[in-house]
Structures are given as structure tokens and as C-alpha cells.
PDB file of N, CA and C in Angstrom:
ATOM      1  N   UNK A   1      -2.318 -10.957 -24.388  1.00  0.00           N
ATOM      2  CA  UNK A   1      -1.194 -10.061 -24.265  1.00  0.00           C
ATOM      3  C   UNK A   1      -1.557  -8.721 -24.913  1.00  0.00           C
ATOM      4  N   UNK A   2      -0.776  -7.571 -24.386  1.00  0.00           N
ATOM      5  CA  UNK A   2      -1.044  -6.323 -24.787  1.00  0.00           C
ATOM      6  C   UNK A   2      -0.685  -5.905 -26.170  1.00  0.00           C
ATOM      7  N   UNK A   3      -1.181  -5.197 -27.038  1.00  0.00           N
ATOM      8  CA  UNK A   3      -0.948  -4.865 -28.542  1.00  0.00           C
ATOM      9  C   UNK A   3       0.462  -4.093 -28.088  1.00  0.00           C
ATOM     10  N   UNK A   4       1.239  -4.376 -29.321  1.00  0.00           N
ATOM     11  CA  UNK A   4       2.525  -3.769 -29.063  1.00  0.00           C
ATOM     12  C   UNK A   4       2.157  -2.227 -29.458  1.00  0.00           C
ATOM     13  N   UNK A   5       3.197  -1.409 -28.960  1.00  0.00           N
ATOM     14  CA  UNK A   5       2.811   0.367 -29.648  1.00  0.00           C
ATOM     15  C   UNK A   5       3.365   0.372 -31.155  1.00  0.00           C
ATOM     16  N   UNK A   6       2.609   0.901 -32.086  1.00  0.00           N
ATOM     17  CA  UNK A   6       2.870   1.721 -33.433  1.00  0.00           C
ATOM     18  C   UNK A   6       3.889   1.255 -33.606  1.00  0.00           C
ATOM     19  N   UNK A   7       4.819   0.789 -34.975  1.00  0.00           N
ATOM     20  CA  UNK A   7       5.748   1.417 -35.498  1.00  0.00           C
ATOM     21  C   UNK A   7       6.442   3.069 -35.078  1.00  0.00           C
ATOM     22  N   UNK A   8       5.333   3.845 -35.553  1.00  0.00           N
ATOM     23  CA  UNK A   8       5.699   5.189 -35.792  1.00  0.00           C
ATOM     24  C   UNK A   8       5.572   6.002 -34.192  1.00  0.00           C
ATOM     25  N   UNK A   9       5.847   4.936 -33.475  1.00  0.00           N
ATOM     26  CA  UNK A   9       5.214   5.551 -31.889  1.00  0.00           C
ATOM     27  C   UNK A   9       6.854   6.118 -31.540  1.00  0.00           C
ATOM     28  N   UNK A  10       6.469   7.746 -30.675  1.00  0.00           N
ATOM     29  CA  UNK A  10       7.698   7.887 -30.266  1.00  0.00           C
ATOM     30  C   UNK A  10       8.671   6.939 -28.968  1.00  0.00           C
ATOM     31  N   UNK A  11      10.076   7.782 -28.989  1.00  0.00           N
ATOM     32  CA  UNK A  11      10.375   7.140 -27.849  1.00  0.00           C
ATOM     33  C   UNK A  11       9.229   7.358 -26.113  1.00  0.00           C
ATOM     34  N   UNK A  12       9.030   8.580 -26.426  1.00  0.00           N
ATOM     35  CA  UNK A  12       8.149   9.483 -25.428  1.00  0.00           C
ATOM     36  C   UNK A  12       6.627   8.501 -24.818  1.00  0.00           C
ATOM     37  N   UNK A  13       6.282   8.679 -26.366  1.00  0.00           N
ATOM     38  CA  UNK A  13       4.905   7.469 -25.964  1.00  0.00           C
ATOM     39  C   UNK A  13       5.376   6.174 -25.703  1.00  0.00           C
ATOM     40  N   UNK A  14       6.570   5.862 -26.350  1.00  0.00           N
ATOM     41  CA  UNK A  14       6.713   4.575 -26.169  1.00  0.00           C
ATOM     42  C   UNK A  14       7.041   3.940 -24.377  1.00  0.00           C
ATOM     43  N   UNK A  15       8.024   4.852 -23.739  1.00  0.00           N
ATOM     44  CA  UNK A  15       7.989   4.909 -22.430  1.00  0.00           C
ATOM     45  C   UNK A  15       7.059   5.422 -21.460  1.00  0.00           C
ATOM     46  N   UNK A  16       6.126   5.941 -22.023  1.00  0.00           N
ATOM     47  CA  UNK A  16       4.324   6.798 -21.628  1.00  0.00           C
ATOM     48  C   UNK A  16       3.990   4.989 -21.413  1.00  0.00           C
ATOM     49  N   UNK A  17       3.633   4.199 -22.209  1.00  0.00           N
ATOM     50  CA  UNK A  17       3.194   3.059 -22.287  1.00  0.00           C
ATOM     51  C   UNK A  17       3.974   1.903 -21.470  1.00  0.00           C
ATOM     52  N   UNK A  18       5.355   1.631 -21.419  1.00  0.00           N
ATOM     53  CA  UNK A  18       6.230   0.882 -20.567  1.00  0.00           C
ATOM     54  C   UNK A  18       5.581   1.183 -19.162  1.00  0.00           C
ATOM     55  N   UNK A  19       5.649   2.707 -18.693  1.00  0.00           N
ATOM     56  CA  UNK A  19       5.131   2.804 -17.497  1.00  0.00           C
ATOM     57  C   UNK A  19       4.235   2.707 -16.857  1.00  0.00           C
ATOM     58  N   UNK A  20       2.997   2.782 -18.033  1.00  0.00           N
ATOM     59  CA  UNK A  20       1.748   2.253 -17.452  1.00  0.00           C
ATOM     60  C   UNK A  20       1.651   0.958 -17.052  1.00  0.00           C
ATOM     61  N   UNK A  21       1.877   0.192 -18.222  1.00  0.00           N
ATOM     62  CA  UNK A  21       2.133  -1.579 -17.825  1.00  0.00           C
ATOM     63  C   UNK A  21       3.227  -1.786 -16.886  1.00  0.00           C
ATOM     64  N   UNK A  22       3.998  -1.271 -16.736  1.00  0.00           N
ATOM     65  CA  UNK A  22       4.641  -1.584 -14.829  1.00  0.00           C
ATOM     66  C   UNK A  22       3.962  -1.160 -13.520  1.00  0.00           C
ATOM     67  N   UNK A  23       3.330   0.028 -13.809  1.00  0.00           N
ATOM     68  CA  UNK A  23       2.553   0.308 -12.496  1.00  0.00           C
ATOM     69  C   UNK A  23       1.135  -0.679 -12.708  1.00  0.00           C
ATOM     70  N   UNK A  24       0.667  -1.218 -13.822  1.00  0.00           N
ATOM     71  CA  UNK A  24      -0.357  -1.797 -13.460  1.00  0.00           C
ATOM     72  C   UNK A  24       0.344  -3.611 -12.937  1.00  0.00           C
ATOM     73  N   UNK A  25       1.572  -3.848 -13.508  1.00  0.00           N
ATOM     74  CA  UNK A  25       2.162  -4.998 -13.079  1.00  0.00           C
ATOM     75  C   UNK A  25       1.944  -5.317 -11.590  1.00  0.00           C
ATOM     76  N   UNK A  26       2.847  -3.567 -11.220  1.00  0.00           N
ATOM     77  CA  UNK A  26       2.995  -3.530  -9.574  1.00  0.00           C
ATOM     78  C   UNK A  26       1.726  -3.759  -8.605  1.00  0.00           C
ATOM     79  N   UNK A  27       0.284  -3.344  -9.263  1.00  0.00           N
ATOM     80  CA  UNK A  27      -0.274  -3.026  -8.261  1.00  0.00           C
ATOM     81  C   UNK A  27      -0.898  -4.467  -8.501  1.00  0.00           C
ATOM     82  N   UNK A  28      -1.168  -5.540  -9.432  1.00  0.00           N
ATOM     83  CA  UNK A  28      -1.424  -6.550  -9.628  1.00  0.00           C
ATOM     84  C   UNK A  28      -0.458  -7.174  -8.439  1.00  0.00           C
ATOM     85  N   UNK A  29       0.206  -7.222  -8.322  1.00  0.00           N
ATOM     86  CA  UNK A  29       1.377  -7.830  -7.902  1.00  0.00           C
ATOM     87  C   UNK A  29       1.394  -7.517  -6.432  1.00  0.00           C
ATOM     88  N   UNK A  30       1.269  -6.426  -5.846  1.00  0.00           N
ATOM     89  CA  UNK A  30       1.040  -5.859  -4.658  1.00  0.00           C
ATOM     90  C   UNK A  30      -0.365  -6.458  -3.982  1.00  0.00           C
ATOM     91  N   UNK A  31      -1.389  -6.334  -4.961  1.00  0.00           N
ATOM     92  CA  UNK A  31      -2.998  -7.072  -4.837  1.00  0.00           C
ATOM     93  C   UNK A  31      -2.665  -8.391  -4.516  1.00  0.00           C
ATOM     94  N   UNK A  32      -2.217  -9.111  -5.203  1.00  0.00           N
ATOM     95  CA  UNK A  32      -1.789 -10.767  -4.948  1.00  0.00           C
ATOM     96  C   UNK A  32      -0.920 -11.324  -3.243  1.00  0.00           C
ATOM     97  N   UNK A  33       0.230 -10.517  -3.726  1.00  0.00           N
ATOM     98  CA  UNK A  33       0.821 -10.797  -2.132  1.00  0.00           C
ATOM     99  C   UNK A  33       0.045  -9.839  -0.981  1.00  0.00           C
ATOM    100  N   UNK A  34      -0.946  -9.186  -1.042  1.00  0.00           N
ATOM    101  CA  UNK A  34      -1.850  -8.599  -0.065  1.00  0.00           C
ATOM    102  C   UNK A  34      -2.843  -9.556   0.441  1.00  0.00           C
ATOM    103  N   UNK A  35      -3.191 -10.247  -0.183  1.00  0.00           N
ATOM    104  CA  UNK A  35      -4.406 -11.578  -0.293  1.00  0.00           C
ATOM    105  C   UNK A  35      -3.822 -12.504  -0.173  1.00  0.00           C
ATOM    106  N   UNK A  36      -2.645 -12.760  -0.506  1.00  0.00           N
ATOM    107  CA  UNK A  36      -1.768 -14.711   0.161  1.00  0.00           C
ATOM    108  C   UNK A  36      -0.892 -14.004   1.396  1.00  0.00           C
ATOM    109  N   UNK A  37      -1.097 -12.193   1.833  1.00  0.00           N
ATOM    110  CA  UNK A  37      -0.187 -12.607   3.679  1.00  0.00           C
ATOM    111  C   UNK A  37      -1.346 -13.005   4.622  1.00  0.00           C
ATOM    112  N   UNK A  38      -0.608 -13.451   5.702  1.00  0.00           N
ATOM    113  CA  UNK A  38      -1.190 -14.346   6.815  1.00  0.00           C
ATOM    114  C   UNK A  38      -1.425 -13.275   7.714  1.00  0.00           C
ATOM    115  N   UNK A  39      -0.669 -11.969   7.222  1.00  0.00           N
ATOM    116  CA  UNK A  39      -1.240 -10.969   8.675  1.00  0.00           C
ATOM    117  C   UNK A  39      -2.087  -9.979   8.036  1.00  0.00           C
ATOM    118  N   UNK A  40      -3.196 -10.041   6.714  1.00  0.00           N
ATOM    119  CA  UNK A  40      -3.898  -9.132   6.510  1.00  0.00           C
ATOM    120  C   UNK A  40      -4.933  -8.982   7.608  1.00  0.00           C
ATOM    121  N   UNK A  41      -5.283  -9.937   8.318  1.00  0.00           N
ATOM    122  CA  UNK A  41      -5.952  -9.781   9.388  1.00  0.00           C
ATOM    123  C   UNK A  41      -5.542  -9.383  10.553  1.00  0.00           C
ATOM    124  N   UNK A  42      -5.055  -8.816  10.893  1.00  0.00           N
ATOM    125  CA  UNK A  42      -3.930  -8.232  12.046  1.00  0.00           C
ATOM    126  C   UNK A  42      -4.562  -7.106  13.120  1.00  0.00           C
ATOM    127  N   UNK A  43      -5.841  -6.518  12.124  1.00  0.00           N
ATOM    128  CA  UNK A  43      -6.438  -5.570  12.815  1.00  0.00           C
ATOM    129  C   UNK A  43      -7.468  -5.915  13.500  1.00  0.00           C
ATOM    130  N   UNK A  44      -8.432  -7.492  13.220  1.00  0.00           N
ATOM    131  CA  UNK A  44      -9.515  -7.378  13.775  1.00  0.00           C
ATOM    132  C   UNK A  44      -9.020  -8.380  15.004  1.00  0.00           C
ATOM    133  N   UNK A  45      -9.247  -7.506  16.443  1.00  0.00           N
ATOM    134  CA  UNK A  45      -9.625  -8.175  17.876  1.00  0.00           C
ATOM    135  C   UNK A  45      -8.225  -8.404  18.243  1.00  0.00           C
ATOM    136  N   UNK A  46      -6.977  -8.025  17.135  1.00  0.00           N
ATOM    137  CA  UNK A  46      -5.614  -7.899  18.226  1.00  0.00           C
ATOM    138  C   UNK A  46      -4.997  -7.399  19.006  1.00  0.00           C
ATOM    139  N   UNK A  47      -4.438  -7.428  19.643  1.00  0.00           N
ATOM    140  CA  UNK A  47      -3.793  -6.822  20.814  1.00  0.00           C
ATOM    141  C   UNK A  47      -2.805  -6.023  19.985  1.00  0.00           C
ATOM    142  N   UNK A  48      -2.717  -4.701  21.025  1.00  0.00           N
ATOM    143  CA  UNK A  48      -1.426  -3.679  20.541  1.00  0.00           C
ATOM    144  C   UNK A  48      -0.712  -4.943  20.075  1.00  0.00           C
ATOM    145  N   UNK A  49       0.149  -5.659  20.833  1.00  0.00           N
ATOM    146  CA  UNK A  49       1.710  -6.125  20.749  1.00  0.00           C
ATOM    147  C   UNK A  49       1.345  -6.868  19.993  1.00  0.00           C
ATOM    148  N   UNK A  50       0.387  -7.018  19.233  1.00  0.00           N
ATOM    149  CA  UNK A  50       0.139  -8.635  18.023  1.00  0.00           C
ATOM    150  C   UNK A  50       0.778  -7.851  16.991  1.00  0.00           C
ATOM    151  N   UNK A  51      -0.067  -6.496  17.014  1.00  0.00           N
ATOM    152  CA  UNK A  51      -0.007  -5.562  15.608  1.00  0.00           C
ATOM    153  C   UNK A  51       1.072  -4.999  15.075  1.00  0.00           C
ATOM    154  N   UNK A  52       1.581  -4.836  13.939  1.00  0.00           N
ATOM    155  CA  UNK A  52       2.800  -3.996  13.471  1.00  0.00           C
ATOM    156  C   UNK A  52       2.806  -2.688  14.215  1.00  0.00           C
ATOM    157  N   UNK A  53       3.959  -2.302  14.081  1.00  0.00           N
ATOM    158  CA  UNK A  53       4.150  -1.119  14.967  1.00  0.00           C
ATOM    159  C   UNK A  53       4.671  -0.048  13.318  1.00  0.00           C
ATOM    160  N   UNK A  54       4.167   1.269  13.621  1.00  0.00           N
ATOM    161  CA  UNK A  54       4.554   2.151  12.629  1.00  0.00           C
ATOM    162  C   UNK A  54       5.879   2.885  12.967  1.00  0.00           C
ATOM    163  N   UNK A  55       6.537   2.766  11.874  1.00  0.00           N
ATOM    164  CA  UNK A  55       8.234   3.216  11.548  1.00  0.00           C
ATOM    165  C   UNK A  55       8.717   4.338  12.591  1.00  0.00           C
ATOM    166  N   UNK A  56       7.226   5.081  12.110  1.00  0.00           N
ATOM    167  CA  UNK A  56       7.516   6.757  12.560  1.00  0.00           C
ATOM    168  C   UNK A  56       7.114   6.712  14.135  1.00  0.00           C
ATOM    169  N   UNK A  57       6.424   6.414  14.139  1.00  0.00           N
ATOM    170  CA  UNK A  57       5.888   7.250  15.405  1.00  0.00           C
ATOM    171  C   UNK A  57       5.704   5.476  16.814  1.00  0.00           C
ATOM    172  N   UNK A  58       6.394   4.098  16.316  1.00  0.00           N
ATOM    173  CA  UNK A  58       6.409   3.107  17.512  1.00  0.00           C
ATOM    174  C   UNK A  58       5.142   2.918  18.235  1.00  0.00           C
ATOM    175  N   UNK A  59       3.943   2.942  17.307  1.00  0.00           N
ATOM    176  CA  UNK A  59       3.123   2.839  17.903  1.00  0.00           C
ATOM    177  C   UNK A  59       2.241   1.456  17.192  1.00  0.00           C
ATOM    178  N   UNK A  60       1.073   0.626  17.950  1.00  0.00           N
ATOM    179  CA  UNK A  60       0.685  -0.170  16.884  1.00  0.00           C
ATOM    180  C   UNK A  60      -0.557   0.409  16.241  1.00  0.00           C
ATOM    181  N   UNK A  61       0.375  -0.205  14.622  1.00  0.00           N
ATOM    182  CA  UNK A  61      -1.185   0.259  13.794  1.00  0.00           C
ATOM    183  C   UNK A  61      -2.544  -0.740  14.527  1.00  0.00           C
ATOM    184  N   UNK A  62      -3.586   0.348  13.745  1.00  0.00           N
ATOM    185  CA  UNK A  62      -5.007  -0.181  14.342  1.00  0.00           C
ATOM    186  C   UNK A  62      -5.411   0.046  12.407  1.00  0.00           C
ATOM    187  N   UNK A  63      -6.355  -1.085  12.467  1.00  0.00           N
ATOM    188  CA  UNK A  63      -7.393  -1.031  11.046  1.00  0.00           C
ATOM    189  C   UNK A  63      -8.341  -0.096  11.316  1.00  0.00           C
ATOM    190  N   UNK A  64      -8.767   0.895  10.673  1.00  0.00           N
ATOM    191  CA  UNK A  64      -9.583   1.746  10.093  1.00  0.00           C
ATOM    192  C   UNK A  64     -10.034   1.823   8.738  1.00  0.00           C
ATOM    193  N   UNK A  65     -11.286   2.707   8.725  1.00  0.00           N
ATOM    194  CA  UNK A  65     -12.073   3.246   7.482  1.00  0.00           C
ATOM    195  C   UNK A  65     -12.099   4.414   7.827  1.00  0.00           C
ATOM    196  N   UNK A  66     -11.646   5.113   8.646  1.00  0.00           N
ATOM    197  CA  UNK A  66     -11.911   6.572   9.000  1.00  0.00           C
ATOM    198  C   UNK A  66     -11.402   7.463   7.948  1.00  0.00           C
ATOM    199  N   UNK A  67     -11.725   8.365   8.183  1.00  0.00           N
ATOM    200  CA  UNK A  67     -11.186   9.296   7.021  1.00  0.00           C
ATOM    201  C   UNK A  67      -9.912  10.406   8.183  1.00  0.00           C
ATOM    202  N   UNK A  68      -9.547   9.945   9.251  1.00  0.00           N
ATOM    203  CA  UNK A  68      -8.391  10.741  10.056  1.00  0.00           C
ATOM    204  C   UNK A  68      -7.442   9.811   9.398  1.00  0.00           C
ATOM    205  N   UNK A  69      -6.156  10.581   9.589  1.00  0.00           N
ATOM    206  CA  UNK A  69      -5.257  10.292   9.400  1.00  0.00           C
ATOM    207  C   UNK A  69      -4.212   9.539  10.476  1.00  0.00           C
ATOM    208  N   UNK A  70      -3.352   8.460   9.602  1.00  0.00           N
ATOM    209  CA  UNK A  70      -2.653   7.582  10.415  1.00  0.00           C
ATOM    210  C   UNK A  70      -1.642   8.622  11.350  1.00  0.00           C
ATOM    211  N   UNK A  71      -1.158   9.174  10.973  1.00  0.00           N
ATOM    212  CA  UNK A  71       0.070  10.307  11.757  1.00  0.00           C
ATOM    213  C   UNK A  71      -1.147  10.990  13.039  1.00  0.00           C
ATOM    214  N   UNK A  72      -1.957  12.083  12.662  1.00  0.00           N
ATOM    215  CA  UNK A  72      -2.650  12.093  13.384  1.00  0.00           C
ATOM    216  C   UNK A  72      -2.799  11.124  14.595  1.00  0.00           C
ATOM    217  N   UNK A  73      -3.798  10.345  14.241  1.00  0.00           N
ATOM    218  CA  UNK A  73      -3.778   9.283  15.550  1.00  0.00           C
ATOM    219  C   UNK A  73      -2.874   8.546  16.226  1.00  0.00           C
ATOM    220  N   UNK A  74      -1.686   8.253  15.879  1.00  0.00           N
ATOM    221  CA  UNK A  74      -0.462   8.109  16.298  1.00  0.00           C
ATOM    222  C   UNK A  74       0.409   9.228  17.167  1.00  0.00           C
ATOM    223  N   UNK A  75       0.425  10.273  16.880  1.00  0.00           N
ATOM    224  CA  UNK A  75       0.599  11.517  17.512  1.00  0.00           C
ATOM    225  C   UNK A  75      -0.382  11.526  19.033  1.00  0.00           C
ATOM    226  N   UNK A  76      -2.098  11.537  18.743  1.00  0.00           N
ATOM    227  CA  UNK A  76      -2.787  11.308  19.802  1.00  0.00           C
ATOM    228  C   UNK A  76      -2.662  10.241  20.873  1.00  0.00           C
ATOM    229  N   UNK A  77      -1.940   9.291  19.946  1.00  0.00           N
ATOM    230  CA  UNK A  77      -1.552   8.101  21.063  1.00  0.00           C
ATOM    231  C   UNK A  77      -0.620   8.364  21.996  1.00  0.00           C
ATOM    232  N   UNK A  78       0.528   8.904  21.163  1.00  0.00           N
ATOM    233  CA  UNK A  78       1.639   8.389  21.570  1.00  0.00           C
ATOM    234  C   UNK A  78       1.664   9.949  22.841  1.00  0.00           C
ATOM    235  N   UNK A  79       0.981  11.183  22.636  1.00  0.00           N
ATOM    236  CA  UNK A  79       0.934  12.353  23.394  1.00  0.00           C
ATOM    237  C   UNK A  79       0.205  11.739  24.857  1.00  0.00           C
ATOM    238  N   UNK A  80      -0.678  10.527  24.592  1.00  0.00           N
ATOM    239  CA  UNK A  80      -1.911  10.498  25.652  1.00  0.00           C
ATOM    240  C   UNK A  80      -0.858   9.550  26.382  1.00  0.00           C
ATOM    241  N   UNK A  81       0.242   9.008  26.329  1.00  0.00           N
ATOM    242  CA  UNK A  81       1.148   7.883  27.228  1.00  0.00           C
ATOM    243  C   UNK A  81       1.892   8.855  28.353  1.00  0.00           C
TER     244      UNK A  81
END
């Protein structure tokens, strides 16, 4: 477990520190249920209609490493229909 803060620690640091250990909670936590869903694989060899569709723009996401952007290519999609 984490050392508690100072006695003499302000309120300032003291909530400086709360927030770090929640965002590292979250992303622990985000990491875990990323690795136990059943659709992290969603991108390799599926069909549009398998794949989630994005909020904005109704299109299905595709997995990438590219360095373009999701809006971008969604825009190109959805212009080329």
C-alpha cells in the first residue's frame, strides 16, 4: 500500500496526491476490463457490420497504427458513399 502524505502536507498537495492515485486506479482499471472484453479483437478480418460503429460520424471503426486520424478517415468514408 501507498505511504500516506506528511502530517504537515497541505490540503493542495494532499488532493495533488488523491488525484494521482485515482487516475492511476482508472487506468489500471480501464487496462483490466480492456484485456477480459470479448470484442478487443473486433478489428482483425471483421466485417464492417461485425465492428462498432463510431458515435459521430455511423461509420465502422477499423483497427489501426496509423498515425491519421479517426475523424479524418471517417469523414473519407463516409464522403466516398
Amino acid at each position: 500500500m501507498a505511504a500516506s502524505p506528511p502530517a504537515s502536507a497541505t490540503c493542495v498537495e494532499i488532493e495533488d496526491e488523491v488525484h494521482k492515485r485515482m487516475m492511476q486506479l482508472e487506468a489500471h482499471l480501464l487496462q483490466e476490463a480492456a484485456e477480459a472484453s470479448t470484442s478487443r479483437e473486433w478489428g482483425k478480418g471483421s466485417s464492417p457490420e461485425e465492428r462498432p460503429q463510431c458515435p459521430n460520424w455511423s461509420v465502422a471503426l477499423q483497427a489501426t497504427r496509423e498515425t491519421e486520424t479517426h475523424e479524418a478517415s471517417a469523414m473519407e468514408e463516409k464522403a466516398s458513399r
